[in-house]
C-alpha atoms as a PDB file:
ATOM      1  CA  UNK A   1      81.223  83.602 107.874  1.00  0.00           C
ATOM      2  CA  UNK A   2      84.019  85.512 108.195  1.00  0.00           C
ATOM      3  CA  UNK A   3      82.848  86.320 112.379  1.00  0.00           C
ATOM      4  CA  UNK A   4      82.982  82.166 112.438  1.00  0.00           C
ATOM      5  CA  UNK A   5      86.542  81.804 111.109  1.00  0.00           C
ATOM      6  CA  UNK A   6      88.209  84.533 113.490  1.00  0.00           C
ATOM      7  CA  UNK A   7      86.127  82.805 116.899  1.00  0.00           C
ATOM      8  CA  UNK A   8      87.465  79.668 115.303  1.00  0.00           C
ATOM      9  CA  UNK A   9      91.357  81.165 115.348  1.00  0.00           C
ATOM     10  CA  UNK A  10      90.799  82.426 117.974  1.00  0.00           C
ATOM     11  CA  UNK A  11      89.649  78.796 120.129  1.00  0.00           C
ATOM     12  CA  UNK A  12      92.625  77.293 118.324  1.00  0.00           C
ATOM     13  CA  UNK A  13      95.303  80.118 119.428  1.00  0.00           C
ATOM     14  CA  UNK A  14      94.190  79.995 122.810  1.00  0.00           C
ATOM     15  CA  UNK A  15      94.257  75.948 122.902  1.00  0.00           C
ATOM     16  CA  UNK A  16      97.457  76.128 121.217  1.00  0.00           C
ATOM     17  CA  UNK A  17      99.404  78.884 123.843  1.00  0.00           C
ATOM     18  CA  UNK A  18      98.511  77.540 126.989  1.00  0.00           C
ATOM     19  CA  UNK A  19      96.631  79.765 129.747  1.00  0.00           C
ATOM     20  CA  UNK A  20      95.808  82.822 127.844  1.00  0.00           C
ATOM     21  CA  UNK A  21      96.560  86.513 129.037  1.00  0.00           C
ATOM     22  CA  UNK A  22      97.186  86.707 132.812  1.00  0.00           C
ATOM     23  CA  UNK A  23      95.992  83.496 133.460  1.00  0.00           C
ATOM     24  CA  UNK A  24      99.493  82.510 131.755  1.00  0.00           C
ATOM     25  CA  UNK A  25     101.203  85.140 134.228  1.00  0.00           C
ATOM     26  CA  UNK A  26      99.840  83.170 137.500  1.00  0.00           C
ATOM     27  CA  UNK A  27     100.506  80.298 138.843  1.00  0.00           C
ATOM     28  CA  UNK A  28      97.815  77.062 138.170  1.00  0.00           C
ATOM     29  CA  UNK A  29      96.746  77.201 141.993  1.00  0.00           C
ATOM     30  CA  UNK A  30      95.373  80.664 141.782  1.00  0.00           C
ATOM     31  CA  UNK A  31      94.094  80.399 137.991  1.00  0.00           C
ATOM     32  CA  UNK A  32      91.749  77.333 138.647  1.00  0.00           C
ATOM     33  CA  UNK A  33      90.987  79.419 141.991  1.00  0.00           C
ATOM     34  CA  UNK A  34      89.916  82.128 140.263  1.00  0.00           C
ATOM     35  CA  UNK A  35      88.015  79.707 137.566  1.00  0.00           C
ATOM     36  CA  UNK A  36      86.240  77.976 139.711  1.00  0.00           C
ATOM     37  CA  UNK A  37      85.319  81.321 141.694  1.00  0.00           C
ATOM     38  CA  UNK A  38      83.743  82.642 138.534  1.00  0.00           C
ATOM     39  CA  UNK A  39      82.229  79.342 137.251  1.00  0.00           C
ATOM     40  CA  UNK A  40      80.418  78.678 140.754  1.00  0.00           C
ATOM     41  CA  UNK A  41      79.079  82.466 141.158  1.00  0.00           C
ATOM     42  CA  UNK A  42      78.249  81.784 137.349  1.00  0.00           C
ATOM     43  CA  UNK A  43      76.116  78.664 138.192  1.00  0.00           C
ATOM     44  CA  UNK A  44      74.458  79.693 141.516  1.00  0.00           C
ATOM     45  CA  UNK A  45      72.980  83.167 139.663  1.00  0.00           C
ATOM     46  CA  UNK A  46      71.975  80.828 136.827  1.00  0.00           C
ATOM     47  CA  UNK A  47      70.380  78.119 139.627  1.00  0.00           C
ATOM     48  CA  UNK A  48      68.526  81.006 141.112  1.00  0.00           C
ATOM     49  CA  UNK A  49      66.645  82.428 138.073  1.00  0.00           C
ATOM     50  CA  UNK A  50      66.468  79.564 136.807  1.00  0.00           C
ATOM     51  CA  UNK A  51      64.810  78.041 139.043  1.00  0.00           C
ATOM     52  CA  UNK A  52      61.198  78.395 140.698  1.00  0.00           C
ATOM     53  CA  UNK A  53      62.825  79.149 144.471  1.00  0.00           C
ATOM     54  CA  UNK A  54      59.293  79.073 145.697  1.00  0.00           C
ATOM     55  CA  UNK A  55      58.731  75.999 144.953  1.00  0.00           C
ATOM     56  CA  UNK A  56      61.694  74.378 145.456  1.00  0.00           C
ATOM     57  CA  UNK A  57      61.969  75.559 149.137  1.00  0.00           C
ATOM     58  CA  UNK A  58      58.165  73.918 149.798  1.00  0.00           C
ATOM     59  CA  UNK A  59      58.972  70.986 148.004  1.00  0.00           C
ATOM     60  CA  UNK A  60      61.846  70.553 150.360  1.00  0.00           C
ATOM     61  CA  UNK A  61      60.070  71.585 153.379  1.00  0.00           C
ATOM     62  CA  UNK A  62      56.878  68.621 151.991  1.00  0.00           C
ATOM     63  CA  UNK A  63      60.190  66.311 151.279  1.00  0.00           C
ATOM     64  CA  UNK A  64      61.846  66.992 155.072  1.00  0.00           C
ATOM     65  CA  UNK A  65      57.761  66.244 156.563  1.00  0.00           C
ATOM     66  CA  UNK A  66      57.403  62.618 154.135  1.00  0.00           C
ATOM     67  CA  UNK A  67      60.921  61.744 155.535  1.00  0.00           C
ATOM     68  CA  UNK A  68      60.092  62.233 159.416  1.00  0.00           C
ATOM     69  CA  UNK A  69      56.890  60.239 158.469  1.00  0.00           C
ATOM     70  CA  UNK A  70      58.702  57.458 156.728  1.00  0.00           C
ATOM     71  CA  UNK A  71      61.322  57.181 159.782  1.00  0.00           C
ATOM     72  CA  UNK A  72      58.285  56.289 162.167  1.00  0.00           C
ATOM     73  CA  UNK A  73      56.316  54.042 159.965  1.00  0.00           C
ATOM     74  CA  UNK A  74      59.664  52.241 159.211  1.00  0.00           C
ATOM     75  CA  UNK A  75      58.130  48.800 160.628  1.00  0.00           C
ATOM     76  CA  UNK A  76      55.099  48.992 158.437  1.00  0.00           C
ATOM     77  CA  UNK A  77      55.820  48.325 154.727  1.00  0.00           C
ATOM     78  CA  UNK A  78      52.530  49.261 153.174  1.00  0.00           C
ATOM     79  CA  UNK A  79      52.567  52.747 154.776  1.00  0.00           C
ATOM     80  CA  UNK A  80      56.213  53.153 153.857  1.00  0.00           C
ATOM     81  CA  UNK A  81      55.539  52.629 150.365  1.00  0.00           C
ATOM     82  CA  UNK A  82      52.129  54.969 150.665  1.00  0.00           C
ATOM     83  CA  UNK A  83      54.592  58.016 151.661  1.00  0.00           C
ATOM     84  CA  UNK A  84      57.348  56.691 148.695  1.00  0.00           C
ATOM     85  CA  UNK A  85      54.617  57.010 146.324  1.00  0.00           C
ATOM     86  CA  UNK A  86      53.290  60.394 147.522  1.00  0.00           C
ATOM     87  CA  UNK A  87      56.895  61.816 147.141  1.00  0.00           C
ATOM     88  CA  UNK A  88      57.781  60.660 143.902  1.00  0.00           C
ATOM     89  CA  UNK A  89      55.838  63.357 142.237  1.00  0.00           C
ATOM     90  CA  UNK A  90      58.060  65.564 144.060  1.00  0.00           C
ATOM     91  CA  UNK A  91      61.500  64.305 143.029  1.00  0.00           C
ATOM     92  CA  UNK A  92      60.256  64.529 139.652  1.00  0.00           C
ATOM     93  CA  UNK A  93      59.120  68.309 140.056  1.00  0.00           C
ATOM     94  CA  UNK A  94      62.365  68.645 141.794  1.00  0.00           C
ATOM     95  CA  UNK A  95      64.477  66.736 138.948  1.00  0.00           C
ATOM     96  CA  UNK A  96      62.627  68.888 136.391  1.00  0.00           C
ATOM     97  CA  UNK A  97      63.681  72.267 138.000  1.00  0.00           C
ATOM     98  CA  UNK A  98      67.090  71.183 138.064  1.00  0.00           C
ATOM     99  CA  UNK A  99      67.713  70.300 134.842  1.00  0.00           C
ATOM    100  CA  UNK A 100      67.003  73.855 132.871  1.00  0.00           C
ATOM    101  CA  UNK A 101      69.902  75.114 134.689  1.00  0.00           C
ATOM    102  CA  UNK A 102      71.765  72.314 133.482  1.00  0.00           C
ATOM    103  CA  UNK A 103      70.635  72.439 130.077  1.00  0.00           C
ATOM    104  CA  UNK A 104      71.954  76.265 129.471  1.00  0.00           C
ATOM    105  CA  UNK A 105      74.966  75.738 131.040  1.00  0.00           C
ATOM    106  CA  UNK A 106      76.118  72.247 129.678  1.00  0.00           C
ATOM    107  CA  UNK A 107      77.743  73.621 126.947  1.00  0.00           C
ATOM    108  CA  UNK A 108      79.638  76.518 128.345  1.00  0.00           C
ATOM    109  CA  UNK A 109      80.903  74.026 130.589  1.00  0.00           C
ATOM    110  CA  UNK A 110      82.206  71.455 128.479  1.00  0.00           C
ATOM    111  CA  UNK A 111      83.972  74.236 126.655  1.00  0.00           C
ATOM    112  CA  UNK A 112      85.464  75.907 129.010  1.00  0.00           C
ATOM    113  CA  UNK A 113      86.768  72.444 130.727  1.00  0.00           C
ATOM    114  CA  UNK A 114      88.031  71.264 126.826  1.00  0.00           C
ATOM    115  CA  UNK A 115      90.057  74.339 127.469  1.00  0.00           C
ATOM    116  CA  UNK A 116      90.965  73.940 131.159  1.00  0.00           C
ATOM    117  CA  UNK A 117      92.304  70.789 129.894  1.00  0.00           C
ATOM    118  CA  UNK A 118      94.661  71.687 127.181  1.00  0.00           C
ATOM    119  CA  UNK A 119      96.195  74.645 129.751  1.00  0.00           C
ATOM    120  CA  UNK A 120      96.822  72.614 132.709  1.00  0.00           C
ATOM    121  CA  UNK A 121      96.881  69.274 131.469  1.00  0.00           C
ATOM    122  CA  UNK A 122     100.273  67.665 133.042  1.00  0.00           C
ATOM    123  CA  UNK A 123     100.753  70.376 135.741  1.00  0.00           C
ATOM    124  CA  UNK A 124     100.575  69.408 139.449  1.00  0.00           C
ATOM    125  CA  UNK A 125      98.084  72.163 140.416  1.00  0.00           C
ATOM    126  CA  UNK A 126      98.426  70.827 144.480  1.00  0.00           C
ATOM    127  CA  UNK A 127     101.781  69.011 145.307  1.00  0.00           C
ATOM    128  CA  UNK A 128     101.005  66.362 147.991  1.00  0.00           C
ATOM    129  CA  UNK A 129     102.947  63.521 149.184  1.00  0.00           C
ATOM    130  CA  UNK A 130     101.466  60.357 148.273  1.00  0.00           C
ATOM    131  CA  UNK A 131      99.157  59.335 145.080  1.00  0.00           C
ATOM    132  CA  UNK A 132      95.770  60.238 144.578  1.00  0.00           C
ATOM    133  CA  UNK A 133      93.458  57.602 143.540  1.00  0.00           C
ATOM    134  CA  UNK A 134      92.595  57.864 139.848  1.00  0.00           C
ATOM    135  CA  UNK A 135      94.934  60.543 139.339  1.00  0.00           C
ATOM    136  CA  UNK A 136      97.766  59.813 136.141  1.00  0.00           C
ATOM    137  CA  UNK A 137     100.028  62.598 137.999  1.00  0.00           C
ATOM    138  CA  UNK A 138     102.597  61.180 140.719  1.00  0.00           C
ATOM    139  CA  UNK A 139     102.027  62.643 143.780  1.00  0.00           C
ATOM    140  CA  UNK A 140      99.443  65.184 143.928  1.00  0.00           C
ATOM    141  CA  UNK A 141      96.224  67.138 142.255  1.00  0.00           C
ATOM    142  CA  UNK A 142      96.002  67.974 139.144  1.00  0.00           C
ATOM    143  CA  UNK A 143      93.378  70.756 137.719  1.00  0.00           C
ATOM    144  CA  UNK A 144      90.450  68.960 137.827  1.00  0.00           C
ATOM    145  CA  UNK A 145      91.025  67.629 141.591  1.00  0.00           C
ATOM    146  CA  UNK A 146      91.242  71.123 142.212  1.00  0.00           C
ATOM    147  CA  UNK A 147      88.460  72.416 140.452  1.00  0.00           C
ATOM    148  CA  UNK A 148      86.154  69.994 141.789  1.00  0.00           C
ATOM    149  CA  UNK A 149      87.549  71.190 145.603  1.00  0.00           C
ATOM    150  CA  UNK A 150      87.272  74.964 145.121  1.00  0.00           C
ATOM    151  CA  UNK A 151      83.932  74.185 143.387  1.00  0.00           C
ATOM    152  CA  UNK A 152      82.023  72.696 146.257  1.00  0.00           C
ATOM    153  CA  UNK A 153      83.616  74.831 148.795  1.00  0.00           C
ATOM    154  CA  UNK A 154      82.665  78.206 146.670  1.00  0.00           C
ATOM    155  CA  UNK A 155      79.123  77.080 145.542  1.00  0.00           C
ATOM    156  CA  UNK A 156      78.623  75.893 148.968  1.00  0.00           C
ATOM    157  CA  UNK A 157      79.089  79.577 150.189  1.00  0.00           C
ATOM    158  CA  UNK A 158      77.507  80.866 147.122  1.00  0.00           C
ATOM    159  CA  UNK A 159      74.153  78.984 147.273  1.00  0.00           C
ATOM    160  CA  UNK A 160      74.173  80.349 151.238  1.00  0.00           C
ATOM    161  CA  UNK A 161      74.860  83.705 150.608  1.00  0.00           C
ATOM    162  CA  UNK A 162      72.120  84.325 147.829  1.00  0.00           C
ATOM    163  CA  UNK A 163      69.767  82.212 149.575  1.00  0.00           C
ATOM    164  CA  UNK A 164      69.343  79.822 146.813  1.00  0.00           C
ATOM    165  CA  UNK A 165      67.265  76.693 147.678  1.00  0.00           C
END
């Protein structure tokens, strides 16, 4: 009990004081860098073993062949929906692989971005100059603009690098 109440104080502190340790000491830019450098290596390794790679990569390479099929047969409507029906047991093997990676890191995530939140709530992480749609800051991006930026560009070169399907 006693292990819950310091974790506890311990969330609360760090919501309460801003970006905690050095994060506090850089600037937002590099901290939601850095963030969403850790987050995406985080989630790629977790995609990978996760994951059946195997079959995900023949699943694609059976999508890529039902695709070519369905571009030739696209005047007939009863072969069209003879390939749609033999890939739909695909999607869902594909949709079922990609949810257990979801499902363990859910979670994390939605802490870590509660957090994310309370540190760089207001702050202009990317002065620009003119308004972003659905931003509530001025001119510029705020943290989760930025995330979502350094996110695809780092899991992009992640997902490459470890060869993950």
């Amino acid at each position: 009990m006693a292990e819950l109440t310091n974790l506890t104080a311990n969330v609360t502190l760090l919501a309460i004081n801003k970006a905690p340790g050095f994060l506090h000491a850089i600037s937002p830019f590099w901290g939601i860098l850095l963030i969403s450098v850790i987050l995406s290596i985080v989630t790629t390794l977790i995609y990978k073993y996760a994951t059946d790679q195997s079959m995900l990569k023949q699943i694609k390479e059976d999508m890529k062949k039902y695709q070519e099929q369905l571009k030739l047969c696209k005047n007939d409507p009863a072969k069209s929906l003879e390939i749609q029906k033999q890939m739909m047991p695909l999607n869902s093997k594909m949709m079922m692989q990609s949810m257990k990676p979801m499902l363990i890191t859910i979670i994390p995530f939605l802490v870590i971005f509660q957090l994310l939140g309370m540190w760089y709530n207001s702050l202009t992480v990317i002065p620009l100059a003119f308004h972003m749609p659905l931003s509530k800051l001025p001119t510029g991006l705020g943290w989760v603009g930025t995330y979502v930026i350094f996110s695809m560009i780092f899991t992009t070169l992640f997902r490459k690098a470890l060869k993950v399907v």
